[in-house]
Protein backbone atom coordinates (compact mmCIF):
# COMPACT_ATOMS: atom_id res chain seq x y z
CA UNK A 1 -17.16 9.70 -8.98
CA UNK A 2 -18.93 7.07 -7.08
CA UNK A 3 -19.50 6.76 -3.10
CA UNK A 4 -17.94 4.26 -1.15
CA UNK A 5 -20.91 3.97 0.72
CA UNK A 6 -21.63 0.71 2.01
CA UNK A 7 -18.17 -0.52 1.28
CA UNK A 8 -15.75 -1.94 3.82
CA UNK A 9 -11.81 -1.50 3.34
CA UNK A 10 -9.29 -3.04 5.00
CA UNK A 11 -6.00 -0.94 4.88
CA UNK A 12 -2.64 -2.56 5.84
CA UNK A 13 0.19 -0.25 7.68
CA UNK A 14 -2.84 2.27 8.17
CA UNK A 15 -1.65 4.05 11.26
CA UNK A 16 0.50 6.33 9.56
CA UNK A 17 1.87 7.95 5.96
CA UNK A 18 0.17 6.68 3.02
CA UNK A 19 -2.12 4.23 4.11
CA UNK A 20 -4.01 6.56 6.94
CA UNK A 21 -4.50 9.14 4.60
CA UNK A 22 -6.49 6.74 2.26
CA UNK A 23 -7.85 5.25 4.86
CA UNK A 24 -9.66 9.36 6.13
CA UNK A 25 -10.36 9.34 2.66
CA UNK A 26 -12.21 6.60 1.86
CA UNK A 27 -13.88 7.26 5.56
CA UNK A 28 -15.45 10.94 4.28
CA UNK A 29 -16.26 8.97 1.06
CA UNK A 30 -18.76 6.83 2.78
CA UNK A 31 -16.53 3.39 3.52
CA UNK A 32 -15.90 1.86 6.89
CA UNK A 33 -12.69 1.35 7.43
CA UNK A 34 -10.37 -0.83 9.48
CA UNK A 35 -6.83 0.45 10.56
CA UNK A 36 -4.47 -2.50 10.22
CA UNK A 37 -1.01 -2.25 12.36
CA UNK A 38 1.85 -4.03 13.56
CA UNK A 39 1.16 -1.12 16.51
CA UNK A 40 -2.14 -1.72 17.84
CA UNK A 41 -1.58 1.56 20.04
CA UNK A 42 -1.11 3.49 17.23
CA UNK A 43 -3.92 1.85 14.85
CA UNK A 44 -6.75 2.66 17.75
CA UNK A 45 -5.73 6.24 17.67
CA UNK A 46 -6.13 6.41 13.78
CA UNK A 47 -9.57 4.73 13.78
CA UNK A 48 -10.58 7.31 17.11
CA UNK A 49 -9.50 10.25 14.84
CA UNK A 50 -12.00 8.55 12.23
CA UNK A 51 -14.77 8.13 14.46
CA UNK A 52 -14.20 11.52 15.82
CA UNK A 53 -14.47 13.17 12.31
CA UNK A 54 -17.73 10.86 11.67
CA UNK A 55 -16.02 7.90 10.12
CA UNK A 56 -17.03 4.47 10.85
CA UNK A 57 -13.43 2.39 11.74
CA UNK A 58 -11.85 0.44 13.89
CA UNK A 59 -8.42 -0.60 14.57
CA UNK A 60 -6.08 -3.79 14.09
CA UNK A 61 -3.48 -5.21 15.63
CA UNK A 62 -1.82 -7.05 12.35
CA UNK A 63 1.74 -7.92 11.33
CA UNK A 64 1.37 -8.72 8.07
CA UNK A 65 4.32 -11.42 7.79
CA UNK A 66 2.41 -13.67 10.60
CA UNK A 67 0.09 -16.22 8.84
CA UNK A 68 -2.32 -16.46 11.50
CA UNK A 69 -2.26 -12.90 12.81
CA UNK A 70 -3.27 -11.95 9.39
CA UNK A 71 -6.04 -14.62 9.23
CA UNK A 72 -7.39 -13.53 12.12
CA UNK A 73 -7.16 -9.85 11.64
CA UNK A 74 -9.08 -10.23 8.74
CA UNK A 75 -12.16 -12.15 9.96
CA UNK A 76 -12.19 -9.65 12.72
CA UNK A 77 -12.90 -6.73 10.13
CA UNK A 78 -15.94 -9.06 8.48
CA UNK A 79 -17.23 -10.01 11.87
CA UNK A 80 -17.42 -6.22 12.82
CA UNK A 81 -18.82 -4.87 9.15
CA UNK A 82 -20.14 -7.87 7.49
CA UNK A 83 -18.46 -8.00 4.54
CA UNK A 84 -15.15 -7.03 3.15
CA UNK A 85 -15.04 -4.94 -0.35
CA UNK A 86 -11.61 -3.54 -0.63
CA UNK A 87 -8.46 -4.35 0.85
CA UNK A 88 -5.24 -2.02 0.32
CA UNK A 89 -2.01 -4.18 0.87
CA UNK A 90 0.05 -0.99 1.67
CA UNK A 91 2.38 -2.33 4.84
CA UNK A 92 5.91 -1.71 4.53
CA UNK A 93 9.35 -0.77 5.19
CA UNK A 94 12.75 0.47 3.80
CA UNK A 95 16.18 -0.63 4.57
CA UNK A 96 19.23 0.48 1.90
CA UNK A 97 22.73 -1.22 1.69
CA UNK A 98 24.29 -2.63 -1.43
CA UNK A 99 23.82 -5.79 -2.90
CA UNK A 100 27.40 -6.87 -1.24
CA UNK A 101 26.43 -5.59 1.58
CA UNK A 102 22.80 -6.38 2.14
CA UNK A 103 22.37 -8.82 4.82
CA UNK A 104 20.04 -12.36 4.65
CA UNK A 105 17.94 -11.39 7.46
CA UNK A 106 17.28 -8.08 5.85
CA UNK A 107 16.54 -8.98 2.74
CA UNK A 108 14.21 -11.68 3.99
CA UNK A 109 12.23 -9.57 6.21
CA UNK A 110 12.38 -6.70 3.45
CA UNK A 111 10.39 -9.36 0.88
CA UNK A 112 8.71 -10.83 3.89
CA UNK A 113 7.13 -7.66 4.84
CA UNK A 114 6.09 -6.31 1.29
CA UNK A 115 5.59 -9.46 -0.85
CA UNK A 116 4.65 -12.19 1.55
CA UNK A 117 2.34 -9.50 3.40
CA UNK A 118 0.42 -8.84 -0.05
CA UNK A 119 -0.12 -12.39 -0.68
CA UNK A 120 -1.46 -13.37 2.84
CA UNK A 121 -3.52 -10.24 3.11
CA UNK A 122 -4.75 -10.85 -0.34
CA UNK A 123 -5.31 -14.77 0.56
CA UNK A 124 -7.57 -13.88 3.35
CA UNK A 125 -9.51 -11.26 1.72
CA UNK A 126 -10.41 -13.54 -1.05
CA UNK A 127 -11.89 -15.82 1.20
CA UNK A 128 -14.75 -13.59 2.02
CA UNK A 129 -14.96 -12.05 -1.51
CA UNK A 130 -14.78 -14.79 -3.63
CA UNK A 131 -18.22 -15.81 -1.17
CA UNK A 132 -21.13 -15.90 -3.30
CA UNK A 133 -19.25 -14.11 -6.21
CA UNK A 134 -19.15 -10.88 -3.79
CA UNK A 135 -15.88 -9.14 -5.37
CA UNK A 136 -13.98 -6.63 -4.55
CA UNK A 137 -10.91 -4.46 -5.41
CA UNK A 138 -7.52 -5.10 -3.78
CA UNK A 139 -5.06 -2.21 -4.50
CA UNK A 140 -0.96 -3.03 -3.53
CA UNK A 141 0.96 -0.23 -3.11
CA UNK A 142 3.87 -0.47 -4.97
CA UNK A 143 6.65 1.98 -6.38
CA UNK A 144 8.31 3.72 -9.04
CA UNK A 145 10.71 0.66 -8.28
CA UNK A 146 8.10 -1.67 -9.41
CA UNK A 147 9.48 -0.77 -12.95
CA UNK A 148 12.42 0.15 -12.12
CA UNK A 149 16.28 0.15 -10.08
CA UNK A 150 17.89 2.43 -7.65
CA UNK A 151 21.23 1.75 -6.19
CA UNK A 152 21.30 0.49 -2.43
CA UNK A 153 17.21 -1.07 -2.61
CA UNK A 154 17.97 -4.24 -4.10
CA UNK A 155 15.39 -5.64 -1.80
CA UNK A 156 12.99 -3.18 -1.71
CA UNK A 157 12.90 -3.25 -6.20
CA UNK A 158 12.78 -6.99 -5.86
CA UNK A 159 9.59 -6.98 -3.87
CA UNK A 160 8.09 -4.51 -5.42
CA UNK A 161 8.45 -5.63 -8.88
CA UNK A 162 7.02 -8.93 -7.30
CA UNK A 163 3.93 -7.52 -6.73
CA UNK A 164 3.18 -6.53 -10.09
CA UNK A 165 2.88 -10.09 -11.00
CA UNK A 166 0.59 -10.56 -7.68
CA UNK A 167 -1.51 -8.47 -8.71
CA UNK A 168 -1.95 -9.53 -12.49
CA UNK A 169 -2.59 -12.72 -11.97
CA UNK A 170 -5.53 -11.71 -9.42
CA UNK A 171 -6.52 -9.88 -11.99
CA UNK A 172 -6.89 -13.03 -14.68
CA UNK A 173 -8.14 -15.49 -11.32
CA UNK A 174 -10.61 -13.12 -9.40
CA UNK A 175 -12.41 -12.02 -12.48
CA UNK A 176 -14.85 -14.81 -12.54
CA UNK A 177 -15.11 -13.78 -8.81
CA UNK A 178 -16.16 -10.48 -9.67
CA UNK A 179 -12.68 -9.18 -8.15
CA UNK A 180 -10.28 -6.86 -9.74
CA UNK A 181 -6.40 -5.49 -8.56
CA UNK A 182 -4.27 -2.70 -9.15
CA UNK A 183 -1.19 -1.44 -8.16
CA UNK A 184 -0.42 2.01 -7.25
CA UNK A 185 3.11 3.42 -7.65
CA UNK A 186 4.12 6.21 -6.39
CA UNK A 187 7.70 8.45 -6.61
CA UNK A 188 8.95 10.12 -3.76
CA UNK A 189 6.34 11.12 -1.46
CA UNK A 190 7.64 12.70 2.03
CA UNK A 191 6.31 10.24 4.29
CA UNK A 192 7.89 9.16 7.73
CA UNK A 193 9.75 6.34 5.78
CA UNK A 194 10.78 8.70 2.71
CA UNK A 195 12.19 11.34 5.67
CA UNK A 196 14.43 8.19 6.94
CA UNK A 197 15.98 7.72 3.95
CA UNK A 198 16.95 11.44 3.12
CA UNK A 199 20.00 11.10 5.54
CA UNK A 200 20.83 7.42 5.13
CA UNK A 201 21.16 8.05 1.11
CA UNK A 202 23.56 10.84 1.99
CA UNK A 203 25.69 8.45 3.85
CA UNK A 204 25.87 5.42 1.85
CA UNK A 205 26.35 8.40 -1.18
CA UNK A 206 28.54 10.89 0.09
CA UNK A 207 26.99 13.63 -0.60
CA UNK A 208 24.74 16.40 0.97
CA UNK A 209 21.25 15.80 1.98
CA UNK A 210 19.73 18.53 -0.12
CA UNK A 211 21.96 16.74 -2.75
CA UNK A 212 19.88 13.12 -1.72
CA UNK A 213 16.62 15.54 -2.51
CA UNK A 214 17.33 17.01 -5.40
CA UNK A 215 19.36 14.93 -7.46
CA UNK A 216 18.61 11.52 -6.26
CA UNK A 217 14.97 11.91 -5.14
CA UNK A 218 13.54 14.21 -7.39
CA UNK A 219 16.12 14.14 -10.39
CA UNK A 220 13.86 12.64 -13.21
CA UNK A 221 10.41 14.26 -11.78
CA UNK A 222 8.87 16.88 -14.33
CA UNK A 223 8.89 19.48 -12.18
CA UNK A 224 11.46 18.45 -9.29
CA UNK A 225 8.48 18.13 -6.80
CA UNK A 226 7.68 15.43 -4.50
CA UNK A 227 4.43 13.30 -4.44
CA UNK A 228 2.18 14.12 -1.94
CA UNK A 229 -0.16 11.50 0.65
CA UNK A 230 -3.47 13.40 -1.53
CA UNK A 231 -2.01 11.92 -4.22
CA UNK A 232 -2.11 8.83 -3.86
CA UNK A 233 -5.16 8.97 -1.81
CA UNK A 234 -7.30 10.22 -4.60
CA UNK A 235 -5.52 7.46 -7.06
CA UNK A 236 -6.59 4.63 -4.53
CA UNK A 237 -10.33 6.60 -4.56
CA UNK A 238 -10.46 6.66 -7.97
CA UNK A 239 -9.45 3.05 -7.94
CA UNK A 240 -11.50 1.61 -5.62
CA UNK A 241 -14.56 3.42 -7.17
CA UNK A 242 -13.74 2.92 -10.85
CA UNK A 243 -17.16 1.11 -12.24
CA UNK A 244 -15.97 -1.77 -14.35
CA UNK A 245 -13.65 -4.11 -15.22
CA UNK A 246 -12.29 -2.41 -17.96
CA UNK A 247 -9.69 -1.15 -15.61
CA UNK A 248 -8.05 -4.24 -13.87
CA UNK A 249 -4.93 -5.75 -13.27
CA UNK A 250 -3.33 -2.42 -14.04
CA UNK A 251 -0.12 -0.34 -12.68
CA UNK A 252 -0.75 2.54 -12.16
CA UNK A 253 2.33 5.48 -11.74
CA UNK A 254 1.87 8.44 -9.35
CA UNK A 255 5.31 10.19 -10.18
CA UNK A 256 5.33 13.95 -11.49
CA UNK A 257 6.58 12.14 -14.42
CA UNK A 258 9.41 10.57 -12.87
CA UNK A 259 8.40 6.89 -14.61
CA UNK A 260 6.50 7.25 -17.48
CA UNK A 261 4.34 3.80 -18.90
């Protein structure tokens, strides 16, 4: 597998779960890497840990939903590396209710967070790689619910599916830009957010939290285990480092078989 050496990512929702542990990864792989937060507390002290372990990074302060914020965020991280080769659109949050119970302002800030947060990320990355033909790779993380439904997430599947369709027709546009896209979807991976749910589900449900684990979680996994941070690390490596452009606009499932394409 390639180095990232030389490369610059930009990960979104980077101070914790998911997109920090890319973001160490892609550090020991050779890539500079800037720590995008809502928190900027918290996105300083994942960029320290970085530097501390040899990384290059820095942190910033980004909400993903706010135009300008996001504008701004991102010209920071090219005015600190130089360039910008990868960005992972990874931000996001969960709230559950049903459909008949799901309120406006949730569901709003639910798509507002995940969908309108990959398209403005993604809108100011491509400023600086569509530059001279530059490219890059912009990865979205997505979900087993970009394919398909769970009860209570009507939100959450709505968005997520939405950003298949970002990301394919990046795919078709950035190509003559020398940019590609992917989304990454994972199942269940025990993450802060994941860990919120567990009791929630057994609320709304009625039933047991073990019961939320096994038989709502991890029901239609191979193996009834969950997905791990690695994981999906090592997918967005792999992705990020793939060679060509045989492998764009692509979905691809992180599950222990729980969603199989």
């Amino acid at each position: 597998m390639a180095s990232l050496d030389g490369k610059v990512a930009l990960i979104t929702g980077a101070a914790s779960g998911l997109g920090k542990a890319i973001a160490e990864l892609y550090a020991k792989n050779g890539a500079a890497v800037a720590i995008a937060d809502i928190n900027q507390q918290a996105a300083d002290a994942a960029a320290a840990e970085i530097i501390a372990a040899g990384g290059k990074a820095i942190g910033v302060a980004m909400d993903v939903t706010d135009e300008a914020a996001v504008n701004a965020g991102t010209d920071k991280v090219v005015a600190e590396f130089g360039h910008l080769d990868i960005l992972i659109s990874n931000a996001g949050i969960q709230i559950i209710n049903p459909i008949d119970q799901f309120a406006y302002a949730d569901w709003k800030k639910m798509l507002a967070i995940h969908l309108d947060g990959g398209f403005l990320t993604t809108r100011a990355a491509l400023k600086h790689m569509y530059k001279d033909d530059r490219g890059g790779i912009v990865i979205y993380m997505g979900s087993v619910h970009s394919h398909e439904a769970s009860k209570l997430k009507s939100a959450y599947v709505a968005a997520k599916h939405g950003l298949l369709g970002l990301a394919r027709t990046l795919a078709k546009e950035g190509a003559a830009h020398n940019v590609r896209s992917h989304v990454i979807c994972p199942g269940f991976v025990r993450t802060p957010l994941v860990e919120k749910q567990i009791p929630e589900q057994a609320k709304e449900l009625g039933i047991s939290e073990a019961d939320v684990i096994k038989n709502v979680m991890l029901k239609d996994t191979v193996d009834g285990v969950f997905t791990t941070v690695d994981d999906i690390a090592q997918t967005a490596l792999y992705l990020a480092t793939f060679p060509s452009a045989a492998l764009t606009g692509q979905s691809i499932v992180v599950s222990h078989g729980w969603y199989m394409q």
